[in-house]
C-alpha atoms as a PDB file:
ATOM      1  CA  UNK A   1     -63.384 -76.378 -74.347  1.00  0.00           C
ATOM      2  CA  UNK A   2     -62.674 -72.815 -74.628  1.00  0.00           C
ATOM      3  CA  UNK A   3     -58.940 -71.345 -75.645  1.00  0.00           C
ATOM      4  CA  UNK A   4     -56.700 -69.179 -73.954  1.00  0.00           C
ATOM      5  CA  UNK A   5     -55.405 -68.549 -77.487  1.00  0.00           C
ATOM      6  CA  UNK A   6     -58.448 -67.480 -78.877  1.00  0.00           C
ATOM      7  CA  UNK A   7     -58.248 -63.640 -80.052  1.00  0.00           C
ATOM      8  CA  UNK A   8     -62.005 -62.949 -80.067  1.00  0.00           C
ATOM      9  CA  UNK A   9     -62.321 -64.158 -76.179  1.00  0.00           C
ATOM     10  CA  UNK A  10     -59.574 -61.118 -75.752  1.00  0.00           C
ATOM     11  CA  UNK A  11     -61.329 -59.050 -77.826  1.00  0.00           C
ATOM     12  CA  UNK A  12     -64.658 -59.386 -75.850  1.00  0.00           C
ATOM     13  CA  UNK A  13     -62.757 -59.290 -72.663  1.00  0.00           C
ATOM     14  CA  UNK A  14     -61.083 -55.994 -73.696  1.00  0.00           C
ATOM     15  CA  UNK A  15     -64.224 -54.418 -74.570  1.00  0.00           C
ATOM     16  CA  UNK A  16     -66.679 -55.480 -71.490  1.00  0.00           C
ATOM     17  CA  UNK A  17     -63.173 -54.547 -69.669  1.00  0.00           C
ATOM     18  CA  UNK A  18     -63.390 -51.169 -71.619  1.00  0.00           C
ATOM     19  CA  UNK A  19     -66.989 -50.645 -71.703  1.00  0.00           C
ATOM     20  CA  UNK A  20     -67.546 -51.680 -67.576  1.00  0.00           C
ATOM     21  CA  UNK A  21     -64.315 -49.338 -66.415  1.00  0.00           C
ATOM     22  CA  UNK A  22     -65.258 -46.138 -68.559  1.00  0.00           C
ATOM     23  CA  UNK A  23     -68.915 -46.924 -67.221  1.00  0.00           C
ATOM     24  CA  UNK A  24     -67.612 -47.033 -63.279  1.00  0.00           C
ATOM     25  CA  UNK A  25     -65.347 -44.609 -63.096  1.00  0.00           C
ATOM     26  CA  UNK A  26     -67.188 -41.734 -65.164  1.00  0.00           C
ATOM     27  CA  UNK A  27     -70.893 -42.098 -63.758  1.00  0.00           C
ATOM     28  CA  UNK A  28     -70.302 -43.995 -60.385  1.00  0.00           C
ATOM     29  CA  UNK A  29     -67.374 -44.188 -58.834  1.00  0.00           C
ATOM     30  CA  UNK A  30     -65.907 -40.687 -59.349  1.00  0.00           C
ATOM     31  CA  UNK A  31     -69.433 -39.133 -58.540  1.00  0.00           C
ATOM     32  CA  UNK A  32     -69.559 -40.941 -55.132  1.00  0.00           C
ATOM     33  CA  UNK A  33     -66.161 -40.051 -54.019  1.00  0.00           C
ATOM     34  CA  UNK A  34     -66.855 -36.501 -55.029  1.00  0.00           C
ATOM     35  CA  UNK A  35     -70.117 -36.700 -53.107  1.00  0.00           C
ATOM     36  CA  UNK A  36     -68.878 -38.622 -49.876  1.00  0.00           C
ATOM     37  CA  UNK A  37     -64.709 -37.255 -49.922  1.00  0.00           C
ATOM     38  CA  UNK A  38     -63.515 -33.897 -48.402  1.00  0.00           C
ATOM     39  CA  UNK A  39     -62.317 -32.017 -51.397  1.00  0.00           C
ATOM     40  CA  UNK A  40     -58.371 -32.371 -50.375  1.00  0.00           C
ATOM     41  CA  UNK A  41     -59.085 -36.299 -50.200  1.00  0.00           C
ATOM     42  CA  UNK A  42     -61.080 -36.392 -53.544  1.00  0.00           C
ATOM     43  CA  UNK A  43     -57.494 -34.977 -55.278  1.00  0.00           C
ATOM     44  CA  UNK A  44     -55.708 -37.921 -53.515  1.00  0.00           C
ATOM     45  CA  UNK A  45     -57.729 -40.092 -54.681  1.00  0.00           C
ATOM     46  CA  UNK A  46     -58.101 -38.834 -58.505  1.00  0.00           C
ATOM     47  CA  UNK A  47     -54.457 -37.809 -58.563  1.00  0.00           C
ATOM     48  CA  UNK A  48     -53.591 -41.629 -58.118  1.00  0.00           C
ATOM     49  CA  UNK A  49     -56.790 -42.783 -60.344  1.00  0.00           C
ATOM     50  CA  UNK A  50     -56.377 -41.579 -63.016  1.00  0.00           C
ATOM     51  CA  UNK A  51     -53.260 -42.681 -64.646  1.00  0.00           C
ATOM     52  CA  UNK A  52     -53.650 -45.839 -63.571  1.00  0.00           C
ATOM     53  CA  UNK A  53     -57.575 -45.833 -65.389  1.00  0.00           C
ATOM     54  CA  UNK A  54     -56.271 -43.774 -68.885  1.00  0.00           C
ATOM     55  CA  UNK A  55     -53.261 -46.171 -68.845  1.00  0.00           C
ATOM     56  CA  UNK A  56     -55.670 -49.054 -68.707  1.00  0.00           C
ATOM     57  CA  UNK A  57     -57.925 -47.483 -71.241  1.00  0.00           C
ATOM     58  CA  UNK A  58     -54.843 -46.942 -73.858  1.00  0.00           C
ATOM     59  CA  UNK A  59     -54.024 -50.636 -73.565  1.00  0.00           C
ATOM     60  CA  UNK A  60     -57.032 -51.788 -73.827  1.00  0.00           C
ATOM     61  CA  UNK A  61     -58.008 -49.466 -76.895  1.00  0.00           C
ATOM     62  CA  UNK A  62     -54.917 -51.045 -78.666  1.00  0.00           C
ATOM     63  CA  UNK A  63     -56.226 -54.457 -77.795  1.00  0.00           C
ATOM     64  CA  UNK A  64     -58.980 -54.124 -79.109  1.00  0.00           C
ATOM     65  CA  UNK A  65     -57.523 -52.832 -82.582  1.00  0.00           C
ATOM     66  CA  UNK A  66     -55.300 -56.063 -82.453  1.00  0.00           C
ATOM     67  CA  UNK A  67     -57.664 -58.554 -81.669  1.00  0.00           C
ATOM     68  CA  UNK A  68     -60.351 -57.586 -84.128  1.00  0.00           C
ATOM     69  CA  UNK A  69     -62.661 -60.887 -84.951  1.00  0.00           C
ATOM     70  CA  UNK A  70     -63.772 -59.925 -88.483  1.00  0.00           C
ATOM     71  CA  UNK A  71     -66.624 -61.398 -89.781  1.00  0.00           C
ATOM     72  CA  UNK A  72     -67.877 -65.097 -89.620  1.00  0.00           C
ATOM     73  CA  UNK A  73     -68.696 -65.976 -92.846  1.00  0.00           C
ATOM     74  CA  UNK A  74     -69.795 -69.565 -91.946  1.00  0.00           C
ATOM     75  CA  UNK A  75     -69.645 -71.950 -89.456  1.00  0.00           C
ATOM     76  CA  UNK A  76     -69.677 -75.671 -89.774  1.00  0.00           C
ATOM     77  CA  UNK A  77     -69.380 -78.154 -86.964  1.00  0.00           C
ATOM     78  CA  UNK A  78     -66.096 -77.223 -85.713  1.00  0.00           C
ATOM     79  CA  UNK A  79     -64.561 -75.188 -88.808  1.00  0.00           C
ATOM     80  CA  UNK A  80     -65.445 -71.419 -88.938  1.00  0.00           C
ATOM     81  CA  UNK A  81     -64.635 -69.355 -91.670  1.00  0.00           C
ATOM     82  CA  UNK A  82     -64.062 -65.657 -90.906  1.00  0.00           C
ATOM     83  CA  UNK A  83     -62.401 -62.542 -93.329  1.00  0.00           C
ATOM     84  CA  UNK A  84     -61.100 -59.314 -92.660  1.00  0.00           C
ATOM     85  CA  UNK A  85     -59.616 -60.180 -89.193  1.00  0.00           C
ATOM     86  CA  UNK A  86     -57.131 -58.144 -86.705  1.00  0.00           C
ATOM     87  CA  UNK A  87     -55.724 -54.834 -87.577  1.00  0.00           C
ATOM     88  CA  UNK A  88     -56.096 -55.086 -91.102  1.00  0.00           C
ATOM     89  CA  UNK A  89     -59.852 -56.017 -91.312  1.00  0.00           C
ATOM     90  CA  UNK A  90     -60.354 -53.109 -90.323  1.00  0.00           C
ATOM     91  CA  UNK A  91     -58.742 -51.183 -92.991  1.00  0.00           C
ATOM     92  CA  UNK A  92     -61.737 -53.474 -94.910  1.00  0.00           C
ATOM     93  CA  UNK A  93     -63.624 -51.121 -96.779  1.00  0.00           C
ATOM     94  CA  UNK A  94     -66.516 -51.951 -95.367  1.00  0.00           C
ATOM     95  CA  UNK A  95     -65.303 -51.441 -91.705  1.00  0.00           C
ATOM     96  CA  UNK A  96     -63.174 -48.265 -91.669  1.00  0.00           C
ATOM     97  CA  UNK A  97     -66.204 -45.912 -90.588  1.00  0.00           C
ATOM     98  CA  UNK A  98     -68.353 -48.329 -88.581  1.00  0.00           C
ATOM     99  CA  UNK A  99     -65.680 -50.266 -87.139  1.00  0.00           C
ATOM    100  CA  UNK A 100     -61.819 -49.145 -87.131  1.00  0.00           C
ATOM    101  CA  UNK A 101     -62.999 -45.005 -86.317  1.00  0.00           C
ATOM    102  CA  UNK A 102     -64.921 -45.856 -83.323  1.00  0.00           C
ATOM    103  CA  UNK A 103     -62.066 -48.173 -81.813  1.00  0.00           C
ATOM    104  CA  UNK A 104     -59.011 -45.778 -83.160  1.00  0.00           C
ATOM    105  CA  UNK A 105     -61.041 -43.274 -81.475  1.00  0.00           C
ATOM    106  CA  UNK A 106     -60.807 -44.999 -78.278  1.00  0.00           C
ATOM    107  CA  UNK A 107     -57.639 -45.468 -78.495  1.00  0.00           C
ATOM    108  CA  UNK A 108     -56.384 -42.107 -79.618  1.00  0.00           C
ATOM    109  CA  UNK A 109     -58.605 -40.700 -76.798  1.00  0.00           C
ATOM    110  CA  UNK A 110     -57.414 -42.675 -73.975  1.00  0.00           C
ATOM    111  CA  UNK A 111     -53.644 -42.059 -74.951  1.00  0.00           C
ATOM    112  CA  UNK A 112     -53.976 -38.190 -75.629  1.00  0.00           C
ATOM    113  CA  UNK A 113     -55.890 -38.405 -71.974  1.00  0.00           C
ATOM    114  CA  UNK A 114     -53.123 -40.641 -70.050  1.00  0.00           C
ATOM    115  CA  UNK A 115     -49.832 -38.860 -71.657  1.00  0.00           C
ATOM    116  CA  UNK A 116     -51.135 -35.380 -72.684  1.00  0.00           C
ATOM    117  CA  UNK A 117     -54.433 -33.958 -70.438  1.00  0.00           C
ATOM    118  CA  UNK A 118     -54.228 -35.791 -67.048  1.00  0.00           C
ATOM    119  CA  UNK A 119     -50.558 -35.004 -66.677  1.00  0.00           C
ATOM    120  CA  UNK A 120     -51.124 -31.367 -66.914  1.00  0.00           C
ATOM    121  CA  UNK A 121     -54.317 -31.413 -64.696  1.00  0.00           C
ATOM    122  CA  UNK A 122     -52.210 -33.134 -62.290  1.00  0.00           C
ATOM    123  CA  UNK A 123     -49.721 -30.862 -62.547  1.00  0.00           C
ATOM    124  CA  UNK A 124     -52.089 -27.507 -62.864  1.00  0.00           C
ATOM    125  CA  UNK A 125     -53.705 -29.089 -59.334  1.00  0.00           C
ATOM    126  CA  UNK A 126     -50.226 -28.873 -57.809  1.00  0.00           C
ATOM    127  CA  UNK A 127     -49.693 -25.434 -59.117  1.00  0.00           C
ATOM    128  CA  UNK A 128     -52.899 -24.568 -57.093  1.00  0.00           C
ATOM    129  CA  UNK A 129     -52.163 -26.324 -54.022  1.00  0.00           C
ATOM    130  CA  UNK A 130     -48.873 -24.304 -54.048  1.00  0.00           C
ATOM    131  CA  UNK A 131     -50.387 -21.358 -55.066  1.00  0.00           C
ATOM    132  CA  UNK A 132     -53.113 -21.991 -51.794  1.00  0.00           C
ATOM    133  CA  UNK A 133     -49.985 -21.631 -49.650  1.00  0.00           C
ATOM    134  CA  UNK A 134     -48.642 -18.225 -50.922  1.00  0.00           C
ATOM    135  CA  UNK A 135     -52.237 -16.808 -51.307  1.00  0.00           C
ATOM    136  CA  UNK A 136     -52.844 -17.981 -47.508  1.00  0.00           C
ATOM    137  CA  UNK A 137     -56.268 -19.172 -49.269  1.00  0.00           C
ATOM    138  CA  UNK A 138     -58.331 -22.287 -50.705  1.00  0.00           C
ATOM    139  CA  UNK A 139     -59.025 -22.072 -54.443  1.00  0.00           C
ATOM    140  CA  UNK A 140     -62.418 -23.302 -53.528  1.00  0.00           C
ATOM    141  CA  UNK A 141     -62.683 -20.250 -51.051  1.00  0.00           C
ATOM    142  CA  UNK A 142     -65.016 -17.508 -52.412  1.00  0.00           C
ATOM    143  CA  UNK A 143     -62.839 -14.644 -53.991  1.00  0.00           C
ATOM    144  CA  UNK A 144     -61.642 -12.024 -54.786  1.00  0.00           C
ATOM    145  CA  UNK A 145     -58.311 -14.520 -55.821  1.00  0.00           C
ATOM    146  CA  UNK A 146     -55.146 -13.573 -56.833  1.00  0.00           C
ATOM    147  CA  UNK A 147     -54.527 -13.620 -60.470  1.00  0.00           C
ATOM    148  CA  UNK A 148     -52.563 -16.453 -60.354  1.00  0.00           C
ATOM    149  CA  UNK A 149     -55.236 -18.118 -58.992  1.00  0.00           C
ATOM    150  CA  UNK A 150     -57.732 -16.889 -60.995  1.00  0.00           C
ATOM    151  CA  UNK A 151     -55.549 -18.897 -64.185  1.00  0.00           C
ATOM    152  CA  UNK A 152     -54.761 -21.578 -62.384  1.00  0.00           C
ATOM    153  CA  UNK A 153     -58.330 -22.421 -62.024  1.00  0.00           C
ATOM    154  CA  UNK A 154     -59.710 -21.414 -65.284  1.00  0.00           C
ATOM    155  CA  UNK A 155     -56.607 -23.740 -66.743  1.00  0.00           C
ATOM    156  CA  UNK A 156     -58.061 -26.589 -64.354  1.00  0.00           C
ATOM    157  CA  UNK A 157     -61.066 -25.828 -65.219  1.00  0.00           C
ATOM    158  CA  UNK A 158     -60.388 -26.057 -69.056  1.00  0.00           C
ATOM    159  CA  UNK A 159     -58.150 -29.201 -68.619  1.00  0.00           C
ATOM    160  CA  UNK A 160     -60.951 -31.190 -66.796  1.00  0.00           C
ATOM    161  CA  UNK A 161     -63.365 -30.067 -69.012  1.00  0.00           C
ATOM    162  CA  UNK A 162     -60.796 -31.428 -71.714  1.00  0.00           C
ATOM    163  CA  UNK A 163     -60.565 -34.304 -70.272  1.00  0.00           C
ATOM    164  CA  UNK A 164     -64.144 -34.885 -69.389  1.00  0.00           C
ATOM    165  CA  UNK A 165     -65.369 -34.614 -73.149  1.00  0.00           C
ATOM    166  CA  UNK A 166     -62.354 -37.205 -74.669  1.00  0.00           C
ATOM    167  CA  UNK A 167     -63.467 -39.567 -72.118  1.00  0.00           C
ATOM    168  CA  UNK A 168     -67.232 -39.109 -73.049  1.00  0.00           C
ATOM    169  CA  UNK A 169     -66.264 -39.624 -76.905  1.00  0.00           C
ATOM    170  CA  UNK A 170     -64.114 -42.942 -76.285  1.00  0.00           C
ATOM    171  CA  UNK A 171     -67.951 -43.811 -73.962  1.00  0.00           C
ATOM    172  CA  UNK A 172     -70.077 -43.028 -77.007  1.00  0.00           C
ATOM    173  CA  UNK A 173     -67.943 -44.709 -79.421  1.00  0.00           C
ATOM    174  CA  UNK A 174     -67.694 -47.783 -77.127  1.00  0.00           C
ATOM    175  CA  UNK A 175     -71.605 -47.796 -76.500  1.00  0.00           C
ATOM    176  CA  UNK A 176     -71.915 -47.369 -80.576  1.00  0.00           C
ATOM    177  CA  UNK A 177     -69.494 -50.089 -81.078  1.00  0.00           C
ATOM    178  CA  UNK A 178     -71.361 -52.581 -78.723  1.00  0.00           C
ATOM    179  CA  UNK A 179     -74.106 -52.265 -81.531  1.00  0.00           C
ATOM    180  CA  UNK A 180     -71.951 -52.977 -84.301  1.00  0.00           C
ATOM    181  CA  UNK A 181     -70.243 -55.722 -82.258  1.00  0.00           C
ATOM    182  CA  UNK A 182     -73.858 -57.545 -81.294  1.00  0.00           C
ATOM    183  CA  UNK A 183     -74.921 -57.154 -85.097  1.00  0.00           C
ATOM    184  CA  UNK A 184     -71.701 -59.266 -86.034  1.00  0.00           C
ATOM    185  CA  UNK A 185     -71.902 -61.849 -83.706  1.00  0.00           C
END
């Protein structure tokens, strides 16, 4: 009978939890809506998406930090025998590089993207919106802009770009730790 106690059950669950969102929201479910949503919808929709998804990528990043399994050493009938478990296995020196920098790296990634880079794309889309109004004109429209304009969309255009590649790294070092994670199990 399985536990609800069990750490490593949390620790899989955070990862396929991880692993599946990162995987939805990146390559399918932000592409569609971009594809199938009017461009003033799309914002809605991202503007209330994406805290919710970096906040859920931050706590699951820490979970899976906390809930480390180590290594099974050996197994016998019921009794397993594990080492370097939790946060400090992976301070192990055999897991720092393979292990604890891929999921710190998630972690770090996901926070810097929910407190740091999605606020100010939020905000730097609100500028614009704002900025639509005085200019009497869509940024989207083709130019000449005003210069205003012009930085408010090279900022958005940096910030999403930002963005974009911190979410790709905390992707590839999920996908890498997958590997390590099968090889251990």
């Amino acid at each position: 009978m399985p536990s609800v106690t069990d750490y490593k059950a949390y620790h899989i669950l955070s990862y396929g939890s991880f692993l599946g969102a990162t995987l939805f929201q990146s390559f399918i479910g932000g592409v569609v809506a971009f594809k199938v949503l009017p461009r003033a919808q799309f914002s809605t929709l991202q503007k209330a998406t994406f805290p919710v998804f970096f906040a859920l990528q931050s706590v699951l990043g820490l979970a899976l930090l906390f809930t480390y399994p180590g290594e099974k050493l050996l197994g016998v009938g019921n009794q397993t025998l594990r080492e370097n478990v939790g946060f400090s296995g992976l301070l192990a020196d055999n897991n720092r590089w393979p292990i604890f920098v891929p999921l710190a790296t998630i972690f770090v990634t996901s926070v810097i993207n929910a407190l740091i880079i999605g606020p100010a794309t939020t905000k730097t889309m609100k500028e614009r919106h704002h900025q639509e109004t005085r200019d009497g004109k869509k940024y989207s429209d083709p130019g000449p802009h005003s210069k205003a304009m012009e930085q408010l969309n090279k900022s958005f255009g940096v910030l999403h770009s930002v963005s974009t590649i911190i979410n790709l790294t905390a992707f590839g070092c999920a996908i890498w730790y997958g590997f390590v994670l099968g090889e251990r199990l």
